[in-house]
Protein backbone atom coordinates (compact mmCIF):
# COMPACT_ATOMS: atom_id res chain seq x y z
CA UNK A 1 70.76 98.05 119.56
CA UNK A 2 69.83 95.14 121.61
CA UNK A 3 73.45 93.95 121.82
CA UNK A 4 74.26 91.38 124.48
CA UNK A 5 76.16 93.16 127.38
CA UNK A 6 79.80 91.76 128.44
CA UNK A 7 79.14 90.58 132.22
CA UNK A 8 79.94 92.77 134.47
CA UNK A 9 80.06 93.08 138.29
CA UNK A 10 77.22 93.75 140.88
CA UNK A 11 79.09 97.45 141.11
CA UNK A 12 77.34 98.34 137.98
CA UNK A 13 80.06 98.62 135.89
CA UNK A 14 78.75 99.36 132.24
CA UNK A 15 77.94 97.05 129.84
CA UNK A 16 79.13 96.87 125.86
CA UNK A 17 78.62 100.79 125.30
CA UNK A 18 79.27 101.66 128.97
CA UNK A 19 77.63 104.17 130.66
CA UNK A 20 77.72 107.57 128.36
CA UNK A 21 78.00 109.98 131.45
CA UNK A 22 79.64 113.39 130.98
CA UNK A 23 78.38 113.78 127.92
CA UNK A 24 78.89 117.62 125.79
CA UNK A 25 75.29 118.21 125.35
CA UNK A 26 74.44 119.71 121.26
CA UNK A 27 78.25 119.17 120.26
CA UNK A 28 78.60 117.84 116.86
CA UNK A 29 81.70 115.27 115.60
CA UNK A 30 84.63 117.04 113.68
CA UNK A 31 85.77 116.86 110.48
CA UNK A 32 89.30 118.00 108.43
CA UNK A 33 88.49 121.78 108.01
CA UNK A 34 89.41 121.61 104.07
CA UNK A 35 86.56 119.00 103.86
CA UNK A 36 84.37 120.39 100.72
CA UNK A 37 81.41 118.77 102.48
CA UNK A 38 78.14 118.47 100.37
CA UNK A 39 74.71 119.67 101.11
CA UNK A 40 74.06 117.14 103.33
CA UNK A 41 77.07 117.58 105.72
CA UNK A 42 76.00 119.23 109.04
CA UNK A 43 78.21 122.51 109.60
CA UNK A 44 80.17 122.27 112.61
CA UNK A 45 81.61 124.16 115.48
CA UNK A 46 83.88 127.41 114.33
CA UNK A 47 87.41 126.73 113.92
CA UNK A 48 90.34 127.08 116.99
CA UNK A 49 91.96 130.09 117.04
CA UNK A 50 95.09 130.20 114.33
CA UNK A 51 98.10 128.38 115.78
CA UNK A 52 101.22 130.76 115.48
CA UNK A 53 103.00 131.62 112.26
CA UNK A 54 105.75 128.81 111.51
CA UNK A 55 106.11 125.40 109.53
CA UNK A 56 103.06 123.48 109.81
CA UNK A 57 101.48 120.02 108.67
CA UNK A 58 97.92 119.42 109.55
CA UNK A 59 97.06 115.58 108.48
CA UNK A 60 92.80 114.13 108.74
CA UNK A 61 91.69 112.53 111.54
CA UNK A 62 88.44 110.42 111.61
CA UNK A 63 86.27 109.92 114.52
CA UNK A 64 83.54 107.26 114.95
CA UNK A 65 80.64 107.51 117.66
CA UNK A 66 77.17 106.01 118.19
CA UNK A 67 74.38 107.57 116.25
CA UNK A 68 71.85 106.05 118.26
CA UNK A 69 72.83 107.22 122.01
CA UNK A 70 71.38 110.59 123.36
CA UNK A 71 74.27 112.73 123.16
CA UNK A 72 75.80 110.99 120.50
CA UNK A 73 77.10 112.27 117.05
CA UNK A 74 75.46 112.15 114.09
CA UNK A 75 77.88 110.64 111.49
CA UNK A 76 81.64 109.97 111.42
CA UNK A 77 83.63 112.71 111.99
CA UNK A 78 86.47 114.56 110.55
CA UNK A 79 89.08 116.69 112.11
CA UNK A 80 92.64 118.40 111.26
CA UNK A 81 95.58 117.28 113.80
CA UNK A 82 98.96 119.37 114.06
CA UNK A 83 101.59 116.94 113.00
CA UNK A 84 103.76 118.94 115.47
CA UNK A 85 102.04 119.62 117.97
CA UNK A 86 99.08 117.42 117.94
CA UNK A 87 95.95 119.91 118.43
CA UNK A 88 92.98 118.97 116.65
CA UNK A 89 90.55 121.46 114.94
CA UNK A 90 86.82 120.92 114.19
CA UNK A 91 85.04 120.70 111.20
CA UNK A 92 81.48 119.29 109.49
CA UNK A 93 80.16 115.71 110.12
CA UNK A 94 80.06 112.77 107.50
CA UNK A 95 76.30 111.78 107.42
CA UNK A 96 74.12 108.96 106.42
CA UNK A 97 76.10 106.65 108.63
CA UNK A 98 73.98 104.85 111.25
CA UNK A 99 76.00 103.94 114.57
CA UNK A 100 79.78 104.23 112.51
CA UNK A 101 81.37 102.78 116.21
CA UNK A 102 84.47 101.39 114.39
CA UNK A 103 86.67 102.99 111.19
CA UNK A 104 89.37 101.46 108.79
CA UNK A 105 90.58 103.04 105.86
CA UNK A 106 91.56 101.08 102.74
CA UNK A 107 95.07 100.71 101.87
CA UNK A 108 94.88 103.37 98.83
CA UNK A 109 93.74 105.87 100.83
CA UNK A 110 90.33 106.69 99.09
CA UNK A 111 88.11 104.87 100.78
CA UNK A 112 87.24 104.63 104.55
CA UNK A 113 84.51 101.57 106.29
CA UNK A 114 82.50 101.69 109.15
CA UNK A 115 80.79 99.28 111.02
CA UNK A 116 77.07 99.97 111.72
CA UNK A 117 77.00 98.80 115.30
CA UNK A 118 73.32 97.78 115.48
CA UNK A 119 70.86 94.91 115.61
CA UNK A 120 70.81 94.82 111.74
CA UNK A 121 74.90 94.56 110.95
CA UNK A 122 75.87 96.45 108.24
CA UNK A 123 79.02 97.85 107.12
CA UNK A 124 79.49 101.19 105.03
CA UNK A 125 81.88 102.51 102.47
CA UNK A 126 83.29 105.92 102.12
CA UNK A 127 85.18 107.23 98.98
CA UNK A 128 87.10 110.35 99.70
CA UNK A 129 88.50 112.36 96.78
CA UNK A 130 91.91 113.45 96.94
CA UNK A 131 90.36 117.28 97.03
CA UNK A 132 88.76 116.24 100.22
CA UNK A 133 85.40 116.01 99.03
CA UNK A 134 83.62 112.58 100.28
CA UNK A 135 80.87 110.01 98.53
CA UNK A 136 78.80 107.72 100.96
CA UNK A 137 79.16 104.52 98.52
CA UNK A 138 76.50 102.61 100.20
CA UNK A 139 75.84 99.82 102.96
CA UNK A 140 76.13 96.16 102.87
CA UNK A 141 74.65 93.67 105.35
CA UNK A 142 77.14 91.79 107.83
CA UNK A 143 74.79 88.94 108.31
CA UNK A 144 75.31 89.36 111.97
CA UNK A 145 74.33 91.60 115.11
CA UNK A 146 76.57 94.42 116.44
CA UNK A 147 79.33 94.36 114.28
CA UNK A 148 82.24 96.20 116.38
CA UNK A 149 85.40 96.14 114.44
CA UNK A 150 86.42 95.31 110.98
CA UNK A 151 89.38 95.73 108.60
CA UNK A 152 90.78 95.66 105.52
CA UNK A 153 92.71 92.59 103.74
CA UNK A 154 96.34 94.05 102.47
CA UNK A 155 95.34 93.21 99.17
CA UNK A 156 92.91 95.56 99.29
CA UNK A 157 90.32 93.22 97.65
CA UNK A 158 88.23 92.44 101.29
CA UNK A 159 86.83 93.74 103.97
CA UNK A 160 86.75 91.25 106.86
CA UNK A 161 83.96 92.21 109.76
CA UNK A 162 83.13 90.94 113.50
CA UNK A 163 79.57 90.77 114.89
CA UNK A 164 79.66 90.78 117.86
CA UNK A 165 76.60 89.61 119.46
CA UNK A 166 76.16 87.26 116.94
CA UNK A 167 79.78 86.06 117.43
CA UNK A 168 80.23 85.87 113.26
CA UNK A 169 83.61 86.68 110.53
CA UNK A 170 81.42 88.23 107.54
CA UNK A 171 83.52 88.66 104.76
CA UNK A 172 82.52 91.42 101.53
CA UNK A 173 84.07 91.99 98.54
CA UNK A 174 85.91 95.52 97.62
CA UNK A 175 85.36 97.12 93.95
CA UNK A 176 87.82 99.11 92.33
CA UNK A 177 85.98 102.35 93.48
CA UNK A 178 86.02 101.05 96.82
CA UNK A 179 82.61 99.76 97.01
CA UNK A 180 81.09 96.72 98.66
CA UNK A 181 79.62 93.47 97.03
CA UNK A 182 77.73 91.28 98.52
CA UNK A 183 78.65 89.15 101.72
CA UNK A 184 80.85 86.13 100.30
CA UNK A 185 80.87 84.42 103.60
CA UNK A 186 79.88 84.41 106.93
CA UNK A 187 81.82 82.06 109.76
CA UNK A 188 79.97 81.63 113.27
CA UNK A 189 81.96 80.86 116.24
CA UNK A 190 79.75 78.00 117.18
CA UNK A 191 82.39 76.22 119.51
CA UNK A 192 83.63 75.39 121.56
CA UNK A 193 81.02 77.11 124.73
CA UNK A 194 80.83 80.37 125.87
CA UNK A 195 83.14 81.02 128.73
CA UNK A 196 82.17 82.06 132.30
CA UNK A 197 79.07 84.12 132.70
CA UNK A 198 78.81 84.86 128.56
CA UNK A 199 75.59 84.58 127.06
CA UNK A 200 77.39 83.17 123.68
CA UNK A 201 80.21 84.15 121.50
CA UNK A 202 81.30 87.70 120.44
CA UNK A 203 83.58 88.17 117.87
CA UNK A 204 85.53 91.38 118.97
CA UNK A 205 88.44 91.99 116.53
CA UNK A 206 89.27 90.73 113.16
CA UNK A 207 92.84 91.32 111.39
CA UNK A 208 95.24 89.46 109.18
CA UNK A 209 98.72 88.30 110.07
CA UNK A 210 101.76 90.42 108.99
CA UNK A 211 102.94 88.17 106.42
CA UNK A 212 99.14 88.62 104.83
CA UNK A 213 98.63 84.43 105.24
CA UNK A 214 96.11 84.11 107.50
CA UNK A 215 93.05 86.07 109.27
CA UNK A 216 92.41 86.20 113.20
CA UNK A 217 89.39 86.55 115.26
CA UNK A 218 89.93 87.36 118.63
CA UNK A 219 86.19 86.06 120.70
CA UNK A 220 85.49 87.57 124.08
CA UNK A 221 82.42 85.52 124.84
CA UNK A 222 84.18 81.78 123.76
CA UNK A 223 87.91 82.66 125.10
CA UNK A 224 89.39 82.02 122.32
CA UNK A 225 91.37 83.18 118.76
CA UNK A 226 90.45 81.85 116.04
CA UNK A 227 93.34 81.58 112.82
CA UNK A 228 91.40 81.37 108.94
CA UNK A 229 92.76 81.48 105.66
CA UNK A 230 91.26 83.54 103.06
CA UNK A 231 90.77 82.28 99.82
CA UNK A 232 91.48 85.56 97.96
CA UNK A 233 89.49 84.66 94.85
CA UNK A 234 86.45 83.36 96.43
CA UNK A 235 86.08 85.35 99.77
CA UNK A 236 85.72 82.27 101.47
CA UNK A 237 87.24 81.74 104.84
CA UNK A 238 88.65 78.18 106.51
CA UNK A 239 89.55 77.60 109.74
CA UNK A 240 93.21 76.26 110.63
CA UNK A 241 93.96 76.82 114.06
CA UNK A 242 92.25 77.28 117.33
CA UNK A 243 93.99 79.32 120.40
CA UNK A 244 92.35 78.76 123.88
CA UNK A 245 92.99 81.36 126.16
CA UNK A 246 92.51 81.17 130.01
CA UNK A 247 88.67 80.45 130.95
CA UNK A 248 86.92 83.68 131.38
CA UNK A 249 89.45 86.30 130.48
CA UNK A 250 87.70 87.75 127.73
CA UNK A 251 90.26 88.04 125.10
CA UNK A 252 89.27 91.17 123.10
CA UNK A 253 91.88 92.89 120.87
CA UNK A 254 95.50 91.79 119.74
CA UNK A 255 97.90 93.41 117.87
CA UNK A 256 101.32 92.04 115.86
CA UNK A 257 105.12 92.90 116.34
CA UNK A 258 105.88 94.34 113.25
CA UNK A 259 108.25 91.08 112.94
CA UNK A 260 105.10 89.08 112.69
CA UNK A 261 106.18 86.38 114.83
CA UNK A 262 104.21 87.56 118.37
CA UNK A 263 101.04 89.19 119.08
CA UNK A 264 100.33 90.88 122.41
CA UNK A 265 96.12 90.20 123.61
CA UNK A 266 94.62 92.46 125.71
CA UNK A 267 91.94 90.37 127.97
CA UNK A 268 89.40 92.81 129.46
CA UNK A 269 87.81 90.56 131.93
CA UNK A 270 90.52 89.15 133.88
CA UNK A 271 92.75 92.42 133.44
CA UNK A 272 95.73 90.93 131.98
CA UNK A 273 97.97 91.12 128.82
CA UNK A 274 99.19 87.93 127.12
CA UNK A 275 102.20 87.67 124.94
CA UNK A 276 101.47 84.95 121.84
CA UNK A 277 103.77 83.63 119.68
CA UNK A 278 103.05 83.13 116.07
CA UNK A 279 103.72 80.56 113.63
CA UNK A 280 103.57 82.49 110.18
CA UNK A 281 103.79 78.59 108.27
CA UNK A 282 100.16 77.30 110.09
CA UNK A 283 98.88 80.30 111.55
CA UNK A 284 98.70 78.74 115.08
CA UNK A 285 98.69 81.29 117.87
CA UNK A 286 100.25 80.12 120.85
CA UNK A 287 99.38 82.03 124.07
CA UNK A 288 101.88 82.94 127.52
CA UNK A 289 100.71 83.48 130.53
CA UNK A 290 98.49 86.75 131.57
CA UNK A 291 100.37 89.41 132.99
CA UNK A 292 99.88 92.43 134.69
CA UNK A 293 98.46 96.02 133.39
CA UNK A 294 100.02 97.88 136.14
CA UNK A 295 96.97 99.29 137.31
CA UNK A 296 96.57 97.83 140.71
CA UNK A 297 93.30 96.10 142.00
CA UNK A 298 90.01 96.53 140.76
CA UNK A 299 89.33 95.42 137.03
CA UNK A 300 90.86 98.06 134.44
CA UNK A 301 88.66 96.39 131.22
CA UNK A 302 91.61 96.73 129.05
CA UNK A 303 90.50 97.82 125.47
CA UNK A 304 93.24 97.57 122.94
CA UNK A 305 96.85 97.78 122.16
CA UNK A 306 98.95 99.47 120.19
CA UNK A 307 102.36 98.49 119.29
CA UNK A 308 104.79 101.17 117.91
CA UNK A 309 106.57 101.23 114.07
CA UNK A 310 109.86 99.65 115.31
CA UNK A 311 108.48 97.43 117.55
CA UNK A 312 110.35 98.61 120.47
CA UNK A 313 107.01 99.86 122.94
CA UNK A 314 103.36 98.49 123.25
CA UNK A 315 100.96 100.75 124.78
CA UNK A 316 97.37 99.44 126.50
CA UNK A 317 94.42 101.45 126.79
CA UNK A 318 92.98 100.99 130.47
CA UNK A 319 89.31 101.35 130.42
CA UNK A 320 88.70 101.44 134.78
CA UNK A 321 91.63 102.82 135.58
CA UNK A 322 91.63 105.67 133.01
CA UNK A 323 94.99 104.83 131.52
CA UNK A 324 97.27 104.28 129.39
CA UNK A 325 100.14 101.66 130.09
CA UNK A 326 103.71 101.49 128.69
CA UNK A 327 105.90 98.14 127.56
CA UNK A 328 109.27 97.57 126.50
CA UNK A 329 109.79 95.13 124.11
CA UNK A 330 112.29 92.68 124.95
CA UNK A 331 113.93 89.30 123.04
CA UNK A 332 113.19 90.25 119.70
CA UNK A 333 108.85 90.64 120.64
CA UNK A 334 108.75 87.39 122.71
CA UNK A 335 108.41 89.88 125.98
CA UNK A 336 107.04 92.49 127.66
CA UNK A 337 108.22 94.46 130.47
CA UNK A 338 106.06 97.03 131.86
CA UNK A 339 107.31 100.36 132.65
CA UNK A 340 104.48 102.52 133.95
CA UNK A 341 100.79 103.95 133.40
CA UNK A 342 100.16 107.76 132.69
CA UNK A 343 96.46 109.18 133.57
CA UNK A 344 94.47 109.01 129.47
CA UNK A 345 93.31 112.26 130.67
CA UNK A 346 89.46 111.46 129.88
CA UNK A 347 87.06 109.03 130.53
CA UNK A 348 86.77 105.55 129.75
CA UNK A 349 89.55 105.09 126.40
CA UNK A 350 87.83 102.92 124.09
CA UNK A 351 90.24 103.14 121.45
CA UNK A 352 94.04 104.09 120.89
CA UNK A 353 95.98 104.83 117.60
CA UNK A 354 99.05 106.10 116.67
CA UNK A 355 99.62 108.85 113.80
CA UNK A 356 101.30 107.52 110.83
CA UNK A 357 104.44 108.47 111.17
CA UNK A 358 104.45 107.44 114.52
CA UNK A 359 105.03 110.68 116.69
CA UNK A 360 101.52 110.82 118.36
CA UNK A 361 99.46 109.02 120.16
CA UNK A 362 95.58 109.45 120.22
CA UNK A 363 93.19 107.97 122.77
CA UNK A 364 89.09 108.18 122.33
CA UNK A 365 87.19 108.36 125.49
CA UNK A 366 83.81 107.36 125.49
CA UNK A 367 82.56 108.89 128.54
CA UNK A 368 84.36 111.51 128.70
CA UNK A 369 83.35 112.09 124.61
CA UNK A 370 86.76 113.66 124.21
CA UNK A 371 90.22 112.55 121.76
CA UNK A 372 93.51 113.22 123.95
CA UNK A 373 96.86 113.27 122.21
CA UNK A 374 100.36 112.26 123.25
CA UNK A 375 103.48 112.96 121.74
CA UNK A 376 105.51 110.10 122.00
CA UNK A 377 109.22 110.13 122.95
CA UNK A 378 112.56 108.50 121.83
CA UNK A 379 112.10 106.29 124.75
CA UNK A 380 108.55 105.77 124.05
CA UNK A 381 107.52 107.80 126.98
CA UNK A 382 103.84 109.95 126.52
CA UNK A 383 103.32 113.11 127.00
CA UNK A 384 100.14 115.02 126.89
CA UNK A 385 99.74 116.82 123.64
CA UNK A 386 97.23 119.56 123.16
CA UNK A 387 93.93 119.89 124.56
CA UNK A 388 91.14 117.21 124.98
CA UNK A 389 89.35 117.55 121.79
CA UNK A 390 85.48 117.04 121.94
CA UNK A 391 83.61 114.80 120.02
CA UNK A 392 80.78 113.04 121.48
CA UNK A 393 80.69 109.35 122.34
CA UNK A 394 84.48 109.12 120.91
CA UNK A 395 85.01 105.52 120.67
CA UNK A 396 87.11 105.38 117.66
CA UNK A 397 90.14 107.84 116.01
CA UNK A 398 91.57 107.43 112.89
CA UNK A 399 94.79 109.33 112.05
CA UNK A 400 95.17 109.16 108.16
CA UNK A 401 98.22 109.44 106.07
């Protein structure tokens, strides 16, 4: 796609895909192993040897890639993680989904969206039965260029998307069978002007608050977050609140205390993470001051953060610097105090998320086109689970209940 790359240095840094180096040349995405995949699903690589007799869970895990980069996969894939021990096994590919960069599954479980990162937005629905058989629904237009992140409203009844190049909130309509309508809105971040050395805006993230009363959209290429409500009857989205973060630091992801009353924002251009406080009544995001990744000089390009189930750790995905970074929560989610960095153990972690129940950790490195898995402490503390799992152009894991 002819997506609008985030400025980078004169070192030749990568632009918005990065450079797709190390590549596993003919290796084809995963999927859960129980998967009754139709005709059309591409067989994949034979299983991992049996793990050894014992109690065992094994839970889905969904991987998203770019279907249009040489080496890249060729649908969203599927895959079988070890509750215990957090090894992943292969499987057969989910096809007939162009470019499926980003994944979010709907709150019933059945049905899973991807973004269609390309010129032409779209976004896709898939309905997956609870024998693990799996329907491609069907695509709906964003309105927008590069969509690279969407999600789903708790009510189930929307699916809220970000174009990126474009810098545009499209907003589509969920069936009962987990379909898409058509777009009900579109919102353009047309103000205020694109920060240092951005070409426009880029909407990079959308989400709604934890109390389900308003929708955020974090904009790397206007520096700024941008609080809507939804009108859940219409699909139509008003803005309430602006938050202006420092000129230049490319705000790109955020992600809520489970209290709902701070959100920590990863900024990838100036390297820094920013506690906000929330105000659940108006939706107004107030941000602190940057603060350090803990990963020395040079610019890490921090991706995304995570925040644990009882709101006690936050962990950072460190693009540069190949790492992940660690945060205690302090005063209730109005601080963070960094504790250290641990090596991500591939290349280039796009994308972080943590299994439902909260024991693992998964990372997907886009260079590297591997998952890695952490098991995650008492004390929050990661440490490396399994072996890096490969699935090419891995730039987004989703552990499913």
């Amino acid at each position: 796609m002819n997506a609008a790359p985030h400025p980078r240095p004169a070192s030749g840094l990568p632009g918005r895909r990065g450079l797709l180096g190390g590549l596993l040349a003919g290796a084809a995405l995963a999927a859960v192993p129980a998967l009754a995949a139709p005709a059309r699903a591409e067989a994949g690589p034979s299983p991992s040897p049996a793990a050894p007799a014992g109690p065992r869970a094994t839970r889905p895990l969904l991987l998203g890639t770019y279907t249009s980069e040489g080496g890249g996969g060729t649908g969203i894939g599927t895959a079988a993680y070890d509750t215990g021990t957090g090894a992943i096994t292969p499987g057969p590919v989910i096809t007939g989904v162009e470019n499926p960069s980003y994944l979010a599954a709907h709150p019933s479980g059945a049905t899973v969206y991807a973004v269609a990162e390309q010129a032409a937005g779209a976004v896709t629905a898939v309905a997956i039965g609870p024998d693990g058989t799996y329907e491609v629904l069907g695509s709906r237009a964003t309105g927008g260029s590069g969509p690279t992140h969407l999600s789903v409203h708790p009510s189930g009844r929307w699916l809220l998307s970000a174009n990126y190049t474009s810098g545009s909130i499209a907003v589509h309509p969920i069936a009962g069978d987990g379909s898409l309508g058509e777009r009900t809105d579109l919102v353009v971040h047309s103000s205020p002007p694109p920060g240092p050395g951005q070409g426009g805006p880029h909407a990079h993230q959308v989400v709604t608050s934890p109390d389900g009363g308003h929708v955020l959209a974090v904009d790397l290429g206007t520096d700024t977050v941008y609080t809507y409500r939804l009108d859940t009857s219409a699909g139509a989205l008003t803005e309430v609140s602006r938050a202006a973060l420092a000129p230049g630091s490319g705000p790109r992801h955020l992600a809520f205390h489970p209290g709902g009353r701070f959100a920590y924002l990863a900024c990838e251009l100036d390297d820094t993470m920013v506690v906000c406080a929330y105000d659940p009544t108006t939706g107004a995001l107030t941000p602190g001051p940057g603060q350090s990744t803990g990963t020395g000089s040079g610019t890490s390009y921090p991706a995304q953060p995570v925040v644990t189930g009882d709101g006690a750790y936050v962990y950072l995905a460190n693009r540069g610097h190949n790492s992940l970074t660690r945060y205690a929560v302090e005063g209730g989610g109005a601080a963070l105090r960094l504790l250290d960095t641990v090596p991500v153990g591939g290349d280039w972690p796009r994308q972080l998320a943590l299994s439902p129940d909260g024991s693992l950790l998964f990372a997907a490195n886009q260079r590297s086109s591997t998952v890695t898995a952490f098991a995650v402490g008492p004390d929050g503390s990661l440490t490396g689970a399994g072996t890096p799992f490969p699935a090419p152009v891995a730039v987004c894991v989703l552990p499913l209940p």
